[in-house]
N, C-alpha and C. Protein backbone atom coordinates (compact mmCIF):
# COMPACT_ATOMS: atom_id res chain seq x y z
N UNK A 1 91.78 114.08 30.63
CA UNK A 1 91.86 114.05 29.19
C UNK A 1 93.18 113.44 28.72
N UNK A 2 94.14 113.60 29.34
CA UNK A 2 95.50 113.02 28.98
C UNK A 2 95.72 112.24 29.30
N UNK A 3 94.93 110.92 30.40
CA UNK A 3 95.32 109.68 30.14
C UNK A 3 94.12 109.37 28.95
N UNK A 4 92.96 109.68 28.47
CA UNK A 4 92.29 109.25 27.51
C UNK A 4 93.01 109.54 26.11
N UNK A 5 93.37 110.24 25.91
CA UNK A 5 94.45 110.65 24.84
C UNK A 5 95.80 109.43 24.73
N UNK A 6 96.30 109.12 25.82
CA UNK A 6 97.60 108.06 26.19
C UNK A 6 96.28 107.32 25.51
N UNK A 7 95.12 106.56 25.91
CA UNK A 7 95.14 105.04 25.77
C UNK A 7 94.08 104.85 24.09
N UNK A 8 94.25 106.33 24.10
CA UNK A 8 93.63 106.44 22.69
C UNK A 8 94.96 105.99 21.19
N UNK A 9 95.87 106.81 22.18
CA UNK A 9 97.18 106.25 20.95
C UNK A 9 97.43 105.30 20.99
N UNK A 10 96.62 103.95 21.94
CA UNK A 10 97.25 102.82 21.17
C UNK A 10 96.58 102.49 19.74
N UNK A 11 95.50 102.74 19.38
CA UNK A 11 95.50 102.60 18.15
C UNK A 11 96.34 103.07 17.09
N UNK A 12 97.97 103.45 17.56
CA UNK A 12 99.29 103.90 16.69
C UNK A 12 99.69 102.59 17.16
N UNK A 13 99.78 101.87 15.81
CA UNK A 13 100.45 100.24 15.95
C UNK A 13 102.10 100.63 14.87
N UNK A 14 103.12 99.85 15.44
CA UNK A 14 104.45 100.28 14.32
C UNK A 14 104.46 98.59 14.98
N UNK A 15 105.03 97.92 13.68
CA UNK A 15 104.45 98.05 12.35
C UNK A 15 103.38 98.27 12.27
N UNK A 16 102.33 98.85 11.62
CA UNK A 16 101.04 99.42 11.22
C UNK A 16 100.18 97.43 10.87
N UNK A 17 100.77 97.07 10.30
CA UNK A 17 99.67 95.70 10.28
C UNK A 17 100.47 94.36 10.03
N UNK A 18 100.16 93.63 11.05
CA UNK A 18 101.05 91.96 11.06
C UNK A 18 100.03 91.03 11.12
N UNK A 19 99.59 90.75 9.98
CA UNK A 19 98.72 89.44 10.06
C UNK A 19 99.31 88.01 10.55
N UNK A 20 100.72 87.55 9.94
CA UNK A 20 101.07 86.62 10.61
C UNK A 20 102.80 86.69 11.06
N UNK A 21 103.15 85.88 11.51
CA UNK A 21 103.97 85.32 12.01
C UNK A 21 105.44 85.21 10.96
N UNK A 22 106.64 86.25 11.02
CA UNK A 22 107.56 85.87 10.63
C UNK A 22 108.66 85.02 11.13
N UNK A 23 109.14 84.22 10.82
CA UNK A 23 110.23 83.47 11.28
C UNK A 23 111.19 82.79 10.57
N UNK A 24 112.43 82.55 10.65
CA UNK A 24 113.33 81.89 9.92
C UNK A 24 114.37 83.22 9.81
N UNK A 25 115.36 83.07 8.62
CA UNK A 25 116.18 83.80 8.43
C UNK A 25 115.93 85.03 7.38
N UNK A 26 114.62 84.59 6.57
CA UNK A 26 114.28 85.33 5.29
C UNK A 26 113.92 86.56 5.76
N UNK A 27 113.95 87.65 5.52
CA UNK A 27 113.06 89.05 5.85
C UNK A 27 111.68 88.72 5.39
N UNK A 28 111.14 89.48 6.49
CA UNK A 28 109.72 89.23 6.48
C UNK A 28 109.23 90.38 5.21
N UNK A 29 108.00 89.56 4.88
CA UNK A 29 107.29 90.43 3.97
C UNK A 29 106.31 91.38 4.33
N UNK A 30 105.22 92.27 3.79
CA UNK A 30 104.47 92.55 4.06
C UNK A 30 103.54 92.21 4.70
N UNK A 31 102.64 92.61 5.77
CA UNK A 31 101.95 92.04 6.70
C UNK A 31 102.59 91.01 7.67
N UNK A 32 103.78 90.57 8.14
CA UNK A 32 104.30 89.80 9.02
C UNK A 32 104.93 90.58 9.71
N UNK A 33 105.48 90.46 11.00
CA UNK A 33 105.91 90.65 11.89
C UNK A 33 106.40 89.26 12.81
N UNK A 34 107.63 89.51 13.05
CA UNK A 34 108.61 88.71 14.30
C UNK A 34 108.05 89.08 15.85
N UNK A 35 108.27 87.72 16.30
CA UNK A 35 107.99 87.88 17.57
C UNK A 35 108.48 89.58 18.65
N UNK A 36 107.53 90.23 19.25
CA UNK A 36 107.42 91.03 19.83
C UNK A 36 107.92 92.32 19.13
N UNK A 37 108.04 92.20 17.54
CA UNK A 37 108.39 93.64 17.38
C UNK A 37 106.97 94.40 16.83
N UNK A 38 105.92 94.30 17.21
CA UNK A 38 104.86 95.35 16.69
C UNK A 38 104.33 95.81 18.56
N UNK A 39 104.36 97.09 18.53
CA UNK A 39 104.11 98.07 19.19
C UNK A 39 103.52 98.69 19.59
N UNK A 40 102.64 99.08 20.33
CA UNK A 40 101.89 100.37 20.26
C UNK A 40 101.74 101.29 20.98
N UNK A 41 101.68 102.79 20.96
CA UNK A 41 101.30 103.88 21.50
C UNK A 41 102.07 104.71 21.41
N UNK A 42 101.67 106.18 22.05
CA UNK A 42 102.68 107.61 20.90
C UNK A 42 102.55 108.31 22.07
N UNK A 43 103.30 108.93 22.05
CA UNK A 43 104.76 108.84 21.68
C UNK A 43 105.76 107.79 21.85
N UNK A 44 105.62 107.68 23.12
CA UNK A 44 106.53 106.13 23.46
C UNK A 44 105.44 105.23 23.05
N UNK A 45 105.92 103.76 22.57
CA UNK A 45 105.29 103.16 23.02
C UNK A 45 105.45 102.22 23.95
N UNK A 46 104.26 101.85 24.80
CA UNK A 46 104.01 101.12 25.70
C UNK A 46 103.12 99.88 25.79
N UNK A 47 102.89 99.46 25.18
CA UNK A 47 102.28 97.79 24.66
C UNK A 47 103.14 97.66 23.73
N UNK A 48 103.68 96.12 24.10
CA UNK A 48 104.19 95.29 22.87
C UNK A 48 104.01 94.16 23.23
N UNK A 49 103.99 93.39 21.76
CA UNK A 49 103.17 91.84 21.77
C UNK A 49 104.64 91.30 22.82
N UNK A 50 104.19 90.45 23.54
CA UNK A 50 104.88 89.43 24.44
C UNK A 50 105.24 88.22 23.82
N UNK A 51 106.73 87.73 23.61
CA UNK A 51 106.82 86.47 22.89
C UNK A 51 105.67 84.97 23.41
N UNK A 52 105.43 84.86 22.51
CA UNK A 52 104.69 83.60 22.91
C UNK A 52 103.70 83.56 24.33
N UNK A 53 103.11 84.88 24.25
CA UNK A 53 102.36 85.11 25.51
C UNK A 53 100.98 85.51 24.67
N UNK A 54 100.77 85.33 23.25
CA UNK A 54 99.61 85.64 22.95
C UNK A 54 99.39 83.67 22.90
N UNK A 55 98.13 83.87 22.23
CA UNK A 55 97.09 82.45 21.51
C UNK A 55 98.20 81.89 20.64
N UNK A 56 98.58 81.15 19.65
CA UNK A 56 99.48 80.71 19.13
C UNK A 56 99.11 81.76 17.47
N UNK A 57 97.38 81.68 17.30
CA UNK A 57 97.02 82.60 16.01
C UNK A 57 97.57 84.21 16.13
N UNK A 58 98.07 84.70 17.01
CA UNK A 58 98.01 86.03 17.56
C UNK A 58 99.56 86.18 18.02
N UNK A 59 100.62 85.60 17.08
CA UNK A 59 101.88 85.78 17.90
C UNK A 59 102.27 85.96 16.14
N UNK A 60 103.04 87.46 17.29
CA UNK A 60 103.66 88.38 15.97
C UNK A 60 102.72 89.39 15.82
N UNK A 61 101.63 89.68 16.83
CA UNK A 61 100.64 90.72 16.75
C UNK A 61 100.16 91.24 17.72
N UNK A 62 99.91 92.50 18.13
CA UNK A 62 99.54 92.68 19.81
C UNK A 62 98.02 92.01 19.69
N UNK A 63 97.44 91.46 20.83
CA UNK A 63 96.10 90.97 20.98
C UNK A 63 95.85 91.84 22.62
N UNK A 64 94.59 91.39 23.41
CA UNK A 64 94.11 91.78 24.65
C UNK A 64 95.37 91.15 26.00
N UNK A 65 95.69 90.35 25.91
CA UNK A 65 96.33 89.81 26.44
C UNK A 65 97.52 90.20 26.43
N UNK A 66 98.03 91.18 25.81
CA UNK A 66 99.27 91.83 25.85
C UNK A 66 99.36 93.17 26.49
N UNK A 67 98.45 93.35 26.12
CA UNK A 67 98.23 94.88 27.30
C UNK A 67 98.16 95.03 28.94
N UNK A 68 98.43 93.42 29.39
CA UNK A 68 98.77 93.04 30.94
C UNK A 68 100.09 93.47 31.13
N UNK A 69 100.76 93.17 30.06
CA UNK A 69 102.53 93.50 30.38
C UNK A 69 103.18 95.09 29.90
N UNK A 70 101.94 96.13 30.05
CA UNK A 70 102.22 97.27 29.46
C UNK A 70 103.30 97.58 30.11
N UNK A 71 104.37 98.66 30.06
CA UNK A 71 105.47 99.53 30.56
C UNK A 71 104.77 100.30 31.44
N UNK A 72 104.44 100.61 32.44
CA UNK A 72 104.15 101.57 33.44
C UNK A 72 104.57 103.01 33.15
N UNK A 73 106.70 103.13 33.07
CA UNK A 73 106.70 104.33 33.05
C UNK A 73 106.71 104.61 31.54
N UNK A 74 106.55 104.00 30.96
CA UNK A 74 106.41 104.74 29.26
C UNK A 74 105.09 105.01 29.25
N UNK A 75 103.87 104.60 29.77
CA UNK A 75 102.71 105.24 29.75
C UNK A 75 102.58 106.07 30.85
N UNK A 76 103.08 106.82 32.14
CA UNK A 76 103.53 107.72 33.01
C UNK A 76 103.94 109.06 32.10
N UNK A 77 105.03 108.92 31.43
CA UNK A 77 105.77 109.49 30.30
C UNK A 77 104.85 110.34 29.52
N UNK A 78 103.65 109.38 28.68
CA UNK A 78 102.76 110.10 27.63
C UNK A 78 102.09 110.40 28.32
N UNK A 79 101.52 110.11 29.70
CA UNK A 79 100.25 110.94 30.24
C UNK A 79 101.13 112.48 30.56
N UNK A 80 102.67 112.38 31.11
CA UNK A 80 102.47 114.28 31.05
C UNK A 80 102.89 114.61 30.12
N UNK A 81 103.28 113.70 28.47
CA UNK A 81 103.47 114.37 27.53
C UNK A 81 102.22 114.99 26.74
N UNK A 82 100.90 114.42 26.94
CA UNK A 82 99.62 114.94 26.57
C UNK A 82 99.18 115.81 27.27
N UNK A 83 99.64 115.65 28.76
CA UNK A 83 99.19 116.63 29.86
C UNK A 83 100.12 117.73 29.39
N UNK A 84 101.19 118.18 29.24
CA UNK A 84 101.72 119.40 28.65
C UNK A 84 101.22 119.77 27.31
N UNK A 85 101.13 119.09 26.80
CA UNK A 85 100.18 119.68 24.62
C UNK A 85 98.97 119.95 25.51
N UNK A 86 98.00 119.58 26.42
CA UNK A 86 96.90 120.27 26.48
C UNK A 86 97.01 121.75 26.93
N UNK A 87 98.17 121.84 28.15
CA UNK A 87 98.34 123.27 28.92
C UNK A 87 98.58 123.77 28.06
N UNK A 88 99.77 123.57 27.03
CA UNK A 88 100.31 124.58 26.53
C UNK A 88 99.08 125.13 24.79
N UNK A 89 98.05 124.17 24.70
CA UNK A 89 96.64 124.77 24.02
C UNK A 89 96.12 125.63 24.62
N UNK A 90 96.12 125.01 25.83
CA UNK A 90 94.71 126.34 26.49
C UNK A 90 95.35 127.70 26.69
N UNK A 91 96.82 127.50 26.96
CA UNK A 91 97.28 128.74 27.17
C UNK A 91 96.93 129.82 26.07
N UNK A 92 97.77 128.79 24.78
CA UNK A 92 97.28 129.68 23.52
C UNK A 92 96.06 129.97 23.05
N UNK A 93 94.95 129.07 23.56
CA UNK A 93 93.42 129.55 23.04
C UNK A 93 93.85 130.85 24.16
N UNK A 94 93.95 130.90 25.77
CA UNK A 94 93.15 132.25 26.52
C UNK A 94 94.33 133.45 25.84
N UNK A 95 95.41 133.34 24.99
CA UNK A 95 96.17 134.52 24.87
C UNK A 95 95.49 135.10 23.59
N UNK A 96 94.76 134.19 22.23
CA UNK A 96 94.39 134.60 21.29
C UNK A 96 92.91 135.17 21.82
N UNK A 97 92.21 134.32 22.92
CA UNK A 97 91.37 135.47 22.78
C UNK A 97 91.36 136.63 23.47
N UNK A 98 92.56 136.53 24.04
CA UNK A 98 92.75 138.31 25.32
C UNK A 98 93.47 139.14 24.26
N UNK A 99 93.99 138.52 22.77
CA UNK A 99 93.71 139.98 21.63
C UNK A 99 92.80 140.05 21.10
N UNK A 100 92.30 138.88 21.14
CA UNK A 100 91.00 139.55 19.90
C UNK A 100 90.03 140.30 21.32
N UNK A 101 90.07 140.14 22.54
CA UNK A 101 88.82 141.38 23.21
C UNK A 101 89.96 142.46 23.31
N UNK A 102 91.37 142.50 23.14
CA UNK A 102 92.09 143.82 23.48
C UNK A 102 92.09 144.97 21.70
C-alpha cells in the first residue's frame, strides 16, 4: 500500500500547473514554469521535469519521459514515510477498538 500511495502522490505537482515555457529575465506569470522547476510527489518530491529532456512542447512541465530520471532515494524516503502513517493507523484503529469492546 505504501509504495501505491508514493506513486499516487505524484499527482502533487508544485508548481500546481505550467502550461508553457518561462524564459528570459522577466518573472514568469501564471501558468509558466522555468526549466526543471515543476515537481512532483509528497512528501519529497521525486520527479522533476529534466532540462531539455522533454519534447520541445513539454519543457517547463513534467511529461512521461521524465519519470526515467526519478530520485531513487527520495522515493525510498516516502515509501517508509507512508509505510509509518499506515502502522501508526492501524495501531490506532486496534487501540480504539480494544475500548470500545473494554
Amino acid at each position: 500500500m505504501a509504495v501505491g500511495l508514493t506513486i499516487a502522490s505524484l499527482r502533487y505537482k508544485q508548481p500546481a500547473y505550467c502550461e508553457t515555457l518561462c524564459t528570459g529575465a522577466q518573472p514568469c506569470r501564471t501558468g509558466q514554469c522555468k526549466f526543471g522547476e515543476q515537481r512532483a510527489g509528497f512528501p519529497l518530491a521525486f520527479v522533476q521535469d529534466v532540462e531539455a529532456g522533454s519534447p520541445t512542447t513539454g519543457w517547463g512541465k513534467l511529461g512521461l519521459e521524465d519519470y526515467a530520471y526519478a530520485n531513487l532515494g527520495a522515493f525510498t524516503l516516502n515509501v517508509a514515510f507512508y509505510s509509518l502513517t499506515l502502522w501508526l493507523f492501524q495501531r490506532l484503529i486496534r487501540r480504539v477498538f480494544s475500548v470500545i469492546r473494554a
